[in-house]
Protein backbone atom coordinates (compact mmCIF):
# COMPACT_ATOMS: atom_id res chain seq x y z
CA UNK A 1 -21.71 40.52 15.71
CA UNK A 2 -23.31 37.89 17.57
CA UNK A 3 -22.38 39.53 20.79
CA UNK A 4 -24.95 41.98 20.42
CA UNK A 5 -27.94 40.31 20.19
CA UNK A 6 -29.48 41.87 23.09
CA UNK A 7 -29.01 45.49 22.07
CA UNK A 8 -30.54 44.03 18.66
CA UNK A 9 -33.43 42.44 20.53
CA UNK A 10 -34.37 45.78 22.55
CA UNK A 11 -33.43 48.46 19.96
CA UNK A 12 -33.99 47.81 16.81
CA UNK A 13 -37.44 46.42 16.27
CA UNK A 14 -36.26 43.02 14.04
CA UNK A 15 -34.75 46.03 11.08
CA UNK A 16 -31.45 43.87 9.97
CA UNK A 17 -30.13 45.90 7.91
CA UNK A 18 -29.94 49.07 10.89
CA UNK A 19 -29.09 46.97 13.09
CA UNK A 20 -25.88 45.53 11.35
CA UNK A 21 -24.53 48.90 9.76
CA UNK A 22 -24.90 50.49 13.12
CA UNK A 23 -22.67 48.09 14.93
CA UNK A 24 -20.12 49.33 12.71
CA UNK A 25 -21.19 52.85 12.34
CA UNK A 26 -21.74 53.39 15.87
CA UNK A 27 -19.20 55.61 17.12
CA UNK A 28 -19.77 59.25 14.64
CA UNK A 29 -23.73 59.00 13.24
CA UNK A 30 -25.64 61.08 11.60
CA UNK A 31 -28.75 60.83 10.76
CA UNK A 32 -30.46 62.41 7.72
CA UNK A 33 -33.57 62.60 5.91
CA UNK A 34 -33.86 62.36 2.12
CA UNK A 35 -36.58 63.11 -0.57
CA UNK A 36 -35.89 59.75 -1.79
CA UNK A 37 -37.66 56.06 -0.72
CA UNK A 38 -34.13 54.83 0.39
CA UNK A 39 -31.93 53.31 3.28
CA UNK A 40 -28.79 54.21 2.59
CA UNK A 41 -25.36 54.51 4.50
CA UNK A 42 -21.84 56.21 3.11
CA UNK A 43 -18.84 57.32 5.26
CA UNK A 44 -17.97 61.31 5.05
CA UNK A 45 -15.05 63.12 6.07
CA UNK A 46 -15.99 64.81 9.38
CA UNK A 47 -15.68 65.51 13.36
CA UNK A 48 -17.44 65.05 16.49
CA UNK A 49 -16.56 66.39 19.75
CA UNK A 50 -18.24 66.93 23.35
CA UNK A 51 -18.79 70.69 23.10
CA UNK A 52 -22.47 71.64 22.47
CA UNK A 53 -24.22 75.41 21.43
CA UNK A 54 -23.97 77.86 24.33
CA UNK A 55 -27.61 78.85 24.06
CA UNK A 56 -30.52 76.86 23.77
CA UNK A 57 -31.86 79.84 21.74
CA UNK A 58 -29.83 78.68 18.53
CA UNK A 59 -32.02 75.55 19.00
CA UNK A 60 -33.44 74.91 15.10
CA UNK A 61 -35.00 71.57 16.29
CA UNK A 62 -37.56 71.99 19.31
CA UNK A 63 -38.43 68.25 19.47
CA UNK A 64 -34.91 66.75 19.46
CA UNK A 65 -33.53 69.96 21.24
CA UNK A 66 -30.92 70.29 18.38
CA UNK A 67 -29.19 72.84 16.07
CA UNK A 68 -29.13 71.46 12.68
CA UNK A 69 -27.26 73.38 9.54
CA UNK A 70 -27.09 72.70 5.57
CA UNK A 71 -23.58 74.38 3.72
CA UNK A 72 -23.16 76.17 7.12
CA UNK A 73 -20.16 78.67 7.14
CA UNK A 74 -17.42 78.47 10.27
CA UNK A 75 -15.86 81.38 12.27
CA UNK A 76 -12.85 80.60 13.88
CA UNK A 77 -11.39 82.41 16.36
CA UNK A 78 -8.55 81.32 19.14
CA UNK A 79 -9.16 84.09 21.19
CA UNK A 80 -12.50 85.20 23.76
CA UNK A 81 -15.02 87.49 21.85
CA UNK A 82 -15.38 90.07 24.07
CA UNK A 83 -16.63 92.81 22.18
CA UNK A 84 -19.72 92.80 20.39
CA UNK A 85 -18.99 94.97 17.80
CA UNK A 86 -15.40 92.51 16.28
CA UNK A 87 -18.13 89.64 15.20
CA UNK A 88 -20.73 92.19 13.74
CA UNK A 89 -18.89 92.57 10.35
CA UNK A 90 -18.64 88.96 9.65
CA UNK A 91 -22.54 88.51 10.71
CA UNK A 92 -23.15 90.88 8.27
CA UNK A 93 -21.02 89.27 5.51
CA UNK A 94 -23.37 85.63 6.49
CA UNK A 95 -26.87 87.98 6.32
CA UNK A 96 -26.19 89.19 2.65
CA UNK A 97 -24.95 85.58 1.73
CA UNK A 98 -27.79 84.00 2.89
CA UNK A 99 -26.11 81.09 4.41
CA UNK A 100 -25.94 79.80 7.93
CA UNK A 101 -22.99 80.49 10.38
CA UNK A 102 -21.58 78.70 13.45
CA UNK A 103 -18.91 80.43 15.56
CA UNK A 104 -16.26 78.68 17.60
CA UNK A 105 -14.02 80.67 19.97
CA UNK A 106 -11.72 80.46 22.78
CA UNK A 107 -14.32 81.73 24.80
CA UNK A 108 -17.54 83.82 23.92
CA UNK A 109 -18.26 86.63 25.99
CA UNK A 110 -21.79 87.38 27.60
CA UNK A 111 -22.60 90.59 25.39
CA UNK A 112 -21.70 88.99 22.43
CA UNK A 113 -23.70 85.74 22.60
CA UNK A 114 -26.32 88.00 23.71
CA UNK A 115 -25.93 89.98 20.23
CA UNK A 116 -25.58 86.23 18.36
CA UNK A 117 -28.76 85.05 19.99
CA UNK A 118 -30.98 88.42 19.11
CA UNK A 119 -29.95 87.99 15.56
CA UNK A 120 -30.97 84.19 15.60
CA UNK A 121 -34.61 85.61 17.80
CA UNK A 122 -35.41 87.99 15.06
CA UNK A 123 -34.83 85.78 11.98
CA UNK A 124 -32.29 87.53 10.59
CA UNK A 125 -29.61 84.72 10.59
CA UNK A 126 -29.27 81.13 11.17
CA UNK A 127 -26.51 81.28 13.44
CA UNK A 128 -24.99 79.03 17.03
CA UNK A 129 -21.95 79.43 18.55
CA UNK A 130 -19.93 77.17 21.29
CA UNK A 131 -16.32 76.97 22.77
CA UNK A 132 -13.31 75.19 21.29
CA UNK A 133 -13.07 71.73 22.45
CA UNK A 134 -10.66 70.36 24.89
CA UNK A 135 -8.62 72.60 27.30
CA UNK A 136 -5.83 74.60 27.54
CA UNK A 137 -3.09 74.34 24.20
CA UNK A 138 -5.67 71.49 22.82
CA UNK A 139 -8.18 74.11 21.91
CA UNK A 140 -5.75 75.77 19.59
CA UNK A 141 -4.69 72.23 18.29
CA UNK A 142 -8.97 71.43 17.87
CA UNK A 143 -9.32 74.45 16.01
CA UNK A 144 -6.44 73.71 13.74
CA UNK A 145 -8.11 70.77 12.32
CA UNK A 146 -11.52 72.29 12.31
CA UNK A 147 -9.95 74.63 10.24
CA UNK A 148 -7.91 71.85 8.04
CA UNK A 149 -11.29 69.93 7.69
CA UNK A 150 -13.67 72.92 6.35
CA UNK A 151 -10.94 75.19 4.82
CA UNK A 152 -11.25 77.81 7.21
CA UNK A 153 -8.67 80.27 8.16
CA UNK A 154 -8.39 80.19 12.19
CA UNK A 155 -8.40 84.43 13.51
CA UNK A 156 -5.07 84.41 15.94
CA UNK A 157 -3.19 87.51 17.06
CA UNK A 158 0.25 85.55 16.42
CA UNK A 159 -0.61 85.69 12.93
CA UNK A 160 -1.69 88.72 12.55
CA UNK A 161 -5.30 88.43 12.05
CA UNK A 162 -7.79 90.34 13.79
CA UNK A 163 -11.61 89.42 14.33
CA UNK A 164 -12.70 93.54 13.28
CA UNK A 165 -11.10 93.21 10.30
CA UNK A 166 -12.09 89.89 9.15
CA UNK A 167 -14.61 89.09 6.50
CA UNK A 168 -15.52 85.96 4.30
CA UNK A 169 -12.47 85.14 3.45
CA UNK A 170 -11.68 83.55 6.58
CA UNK A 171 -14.91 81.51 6.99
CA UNK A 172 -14.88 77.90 6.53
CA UNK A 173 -17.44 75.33 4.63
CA UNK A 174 -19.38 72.47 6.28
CA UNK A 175 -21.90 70.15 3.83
CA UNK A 176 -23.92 69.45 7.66
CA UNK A 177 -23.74 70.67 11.41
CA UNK A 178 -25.40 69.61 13.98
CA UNK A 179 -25.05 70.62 17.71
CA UNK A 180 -26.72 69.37 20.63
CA UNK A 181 -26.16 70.45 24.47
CA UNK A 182 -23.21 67.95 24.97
CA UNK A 183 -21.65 67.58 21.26
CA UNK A 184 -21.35 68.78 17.91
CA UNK A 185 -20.73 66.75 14.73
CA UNK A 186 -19.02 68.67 11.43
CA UNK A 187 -19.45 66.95 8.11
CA UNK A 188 -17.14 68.19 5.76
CA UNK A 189 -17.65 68.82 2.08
CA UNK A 190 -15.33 66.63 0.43
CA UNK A 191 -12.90 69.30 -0.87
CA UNK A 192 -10.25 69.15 1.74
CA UNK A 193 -9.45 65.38 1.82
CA UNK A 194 -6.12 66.02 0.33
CA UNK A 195 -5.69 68.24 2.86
CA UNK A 196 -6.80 66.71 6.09
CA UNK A 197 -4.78 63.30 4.90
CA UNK A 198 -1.28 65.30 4.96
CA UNK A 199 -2.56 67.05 8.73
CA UNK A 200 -3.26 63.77 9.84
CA UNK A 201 0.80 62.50 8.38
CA UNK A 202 1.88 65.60 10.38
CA UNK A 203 0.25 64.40 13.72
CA UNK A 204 1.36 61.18 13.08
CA UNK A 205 5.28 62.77 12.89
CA UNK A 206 4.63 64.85 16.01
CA UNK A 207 3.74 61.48 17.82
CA UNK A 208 7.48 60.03 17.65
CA UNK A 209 8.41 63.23 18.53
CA UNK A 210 6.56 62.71 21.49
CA UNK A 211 8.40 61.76 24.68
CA UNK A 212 4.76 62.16 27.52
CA UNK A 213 2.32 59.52 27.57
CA UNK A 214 -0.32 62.16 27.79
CA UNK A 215 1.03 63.87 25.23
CA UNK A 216 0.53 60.83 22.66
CA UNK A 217 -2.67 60.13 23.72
CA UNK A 218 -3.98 63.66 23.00
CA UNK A 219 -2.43 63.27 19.73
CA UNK A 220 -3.81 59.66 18.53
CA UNK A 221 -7.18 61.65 20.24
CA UNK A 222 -6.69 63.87 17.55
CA UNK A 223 -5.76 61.24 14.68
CA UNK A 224 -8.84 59.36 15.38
CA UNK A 225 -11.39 62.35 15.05
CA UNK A 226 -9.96 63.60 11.72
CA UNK A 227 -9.48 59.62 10.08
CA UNK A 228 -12.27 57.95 11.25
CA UNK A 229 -14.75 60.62 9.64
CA UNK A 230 -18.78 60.26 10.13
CA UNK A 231 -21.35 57.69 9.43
CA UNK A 232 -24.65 59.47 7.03
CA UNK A 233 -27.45 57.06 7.05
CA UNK A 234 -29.98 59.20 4.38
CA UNK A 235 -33.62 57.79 5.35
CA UNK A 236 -36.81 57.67 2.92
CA UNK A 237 -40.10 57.05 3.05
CA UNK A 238 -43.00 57.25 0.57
CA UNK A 239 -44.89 59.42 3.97
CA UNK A 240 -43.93 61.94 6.73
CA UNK A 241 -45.34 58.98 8.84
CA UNK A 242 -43.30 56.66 7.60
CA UNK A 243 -40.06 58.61 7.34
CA UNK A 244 -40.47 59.47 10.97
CA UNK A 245 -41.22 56.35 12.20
CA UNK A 246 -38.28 54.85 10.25
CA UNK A 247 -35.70 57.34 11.39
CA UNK A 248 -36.57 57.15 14.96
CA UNK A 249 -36.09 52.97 14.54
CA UNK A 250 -32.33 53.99 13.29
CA UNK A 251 -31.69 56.26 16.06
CA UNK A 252 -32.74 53.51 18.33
CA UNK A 253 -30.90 50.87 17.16
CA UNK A 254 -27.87 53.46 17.54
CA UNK A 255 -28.72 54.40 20.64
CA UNK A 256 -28.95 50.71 21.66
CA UNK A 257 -25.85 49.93 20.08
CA UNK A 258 -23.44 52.37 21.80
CA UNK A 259 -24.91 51.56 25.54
CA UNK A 260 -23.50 47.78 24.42
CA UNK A 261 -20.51 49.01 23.30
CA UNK A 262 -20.40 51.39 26.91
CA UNK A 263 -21.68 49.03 29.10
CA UNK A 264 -21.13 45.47 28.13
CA UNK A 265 -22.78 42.57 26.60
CA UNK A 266 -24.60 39.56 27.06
CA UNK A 267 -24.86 37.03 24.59
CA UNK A 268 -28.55 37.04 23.48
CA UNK A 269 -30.93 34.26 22.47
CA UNK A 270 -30.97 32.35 26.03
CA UNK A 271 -27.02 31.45 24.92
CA UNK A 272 -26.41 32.07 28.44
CA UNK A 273 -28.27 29.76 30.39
CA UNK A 274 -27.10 27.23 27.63
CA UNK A 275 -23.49 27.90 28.50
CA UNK A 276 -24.50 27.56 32.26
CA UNK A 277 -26.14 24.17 31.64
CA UNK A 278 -22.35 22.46 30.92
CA UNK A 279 -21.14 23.55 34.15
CA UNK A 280 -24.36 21.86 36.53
CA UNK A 281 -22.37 18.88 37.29
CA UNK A 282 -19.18 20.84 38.74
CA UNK A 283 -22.22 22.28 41.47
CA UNK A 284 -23.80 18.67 42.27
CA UNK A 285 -21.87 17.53 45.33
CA UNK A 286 -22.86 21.08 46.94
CA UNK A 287 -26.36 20.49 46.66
CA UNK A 288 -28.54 19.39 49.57
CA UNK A 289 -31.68 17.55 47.29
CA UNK A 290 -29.22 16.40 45.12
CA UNK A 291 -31.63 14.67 42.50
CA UNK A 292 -34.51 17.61 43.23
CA UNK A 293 -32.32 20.56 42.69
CA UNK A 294 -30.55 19.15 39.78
CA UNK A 295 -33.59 18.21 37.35
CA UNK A 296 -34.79 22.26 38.77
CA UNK A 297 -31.97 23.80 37.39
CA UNK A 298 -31.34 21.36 34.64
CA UNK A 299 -34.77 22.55 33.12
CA UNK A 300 -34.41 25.97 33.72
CA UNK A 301 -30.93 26.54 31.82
CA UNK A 302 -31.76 24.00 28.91
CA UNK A 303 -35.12 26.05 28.43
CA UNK A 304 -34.21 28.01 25.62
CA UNK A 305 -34.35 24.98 23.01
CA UNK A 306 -37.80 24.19 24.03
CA UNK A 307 -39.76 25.18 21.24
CA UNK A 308 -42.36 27.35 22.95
CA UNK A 309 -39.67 29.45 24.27
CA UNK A 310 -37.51 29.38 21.50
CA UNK A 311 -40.65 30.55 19.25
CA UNK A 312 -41.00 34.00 22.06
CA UNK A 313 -37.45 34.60 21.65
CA UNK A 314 -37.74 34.34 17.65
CA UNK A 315 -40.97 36.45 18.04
CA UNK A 316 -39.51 38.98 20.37
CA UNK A 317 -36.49 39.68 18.17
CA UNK A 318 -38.98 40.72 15.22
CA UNK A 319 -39.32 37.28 12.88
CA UNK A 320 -42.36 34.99 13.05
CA UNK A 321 -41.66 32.26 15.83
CA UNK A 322 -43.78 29.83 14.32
CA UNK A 323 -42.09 29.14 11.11
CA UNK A 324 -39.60 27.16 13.56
């Protein structure tokens, strides 16, 4: 935890309690708003993946650029919409429900997102689509455990299912979706844990079955979206300035967070130059003004225990440097 000091320092505006669930939250988060004056955090069942909405038309959130859904419904379909007309019977089903629906496919064709996105223009449905993660057989695979996770019933020719003929029977259940451009995250309800624990024993069996490298990897891929599930942190306030102002100081510290997990870290709180100052005397005989040079640097890496500058880093991390 103490490696991350300088994420803490630039991201998360002295909050303590963000800062330290989100270094362990940092890898699936969501963040939510709630009626109530509360900070809370609980780990749901749930997946993320780099695919994001097709359109920026099914866009529900202008400022964040983001398609969020409450008890959305899932379409599932391992094959390319091509026609229009196959997806119009289950749109129908979603506008008499009055629920929201998000459609992943093999591939989506032109027409048809064209007819998806008029329906989401006109305000007659909350619906987004995008395409099946990963590539190739791994779509398939993808949007078997989609399917596992939300209790959905995946529309395949080998199985005899056809999209026409499909209707709500088929359609799976997510408690929260969001999409962006570049990922979507699918929160699941909490009725399929049974479920997705004996998928996830099943992967596990195909993996010493397994004889390619690739293969595995793909697999434990696969394992780790469907086990590791999704951070919620619910955020309250007693205003709509406060609430905003509180989630956007989460979202920082998260985004702060993962660029030190990405990129690398460097101890914070002038531990550096402190670390430095040990090693001065291995440096001496190299130094022209031996005496000079030496007292330079000697000040310079010891300055973090001066009290004036340990007071700005104290102040800059968000306490009160001068109750040192």
């Amino acid at each position: 935890m103490n490696q991350t000091n300088t994420s803490k320092t630039s991201g998360q505006n002295g909050d303590d309690w963000t800062y330290t669930r989100i270094c362990y939250t940092c890898q699936r988060f969501l963040c939510v708003e709630v009626t109530l004056i509360v900070l809370a955090l609980y780990i749901v069942e749930g997946l993320q993946f780099d695919n994001g909405y097709l359109s920026s038309f099914f866009v529900t959130d202008n400022e964040k650029m983001a398609v969020e859904f409450d008890h959305c419904k899932l379409l599932l379909v391992d094959m390319k919409i091509a026609n229009a007309e196959d997806i119009v019977g289950v749109i129908e089903v979603a506008i008499r429900g009055g629920y929201p629906l998000l459609v992943i496919a093999q591939e989506i064709d032109l027409e048809a997102l064209a007819i998806l996105v008029g329906y989401k223009r006109r305000g007659a449905l909350k619906i987004a689509a995008l395409k099946a993660p990963g590539f190739g057989e791994l779509k398939s695979q993808y949007l078997d455990d989609i399917a596992i996770l939300t209790g959905a019933t995946v529309i395949r020719e080998e199985v005899g299912l056809s999209l026409d003929k499909s209707g709500k029977e088929v359609l799976g259940h997510a408690a929260k979706v969001v999409l962006t451009k570049e990922s979507s995250t699918i929160v699941g309800d909490g009725s399929t844990h049974d479920a997705v624990q004996k998928h996830v024993t099943q992967i596990k069996n195909l993996i010493e079955q397994a004889e390619q490298g690739y293969e595995k990897e793909k697999l434990n891929e696969r394992i780790s979206k469907l086990s590791a599930g999704v951070a919620v942190i619910q955020v309250g306030a007693q205003t709509e300035a406060k609430l905003k102002e509180k989630k956007l100081r989460v979202e920082d510290a998260l985004n702060a967070t993962k660029a030190a997990v990405e990129e690398g870290v460097v101890v914070g709180g002038g531990c550096i130059l402190l670390h430095l100052a040990s090693k001065v005397d291995v440096i001496k005989d190299s130094l022209d003004d031996e005496e000079k040079v030496m007292s330079m640097v000697m000040k310079m890496t010891t300055s973090p225990v001066n009290p004036p500058v340990k007071r700005q880093l104290v102040f800059s991390s968000g306490k009160r440097g001068m109750t040192l």
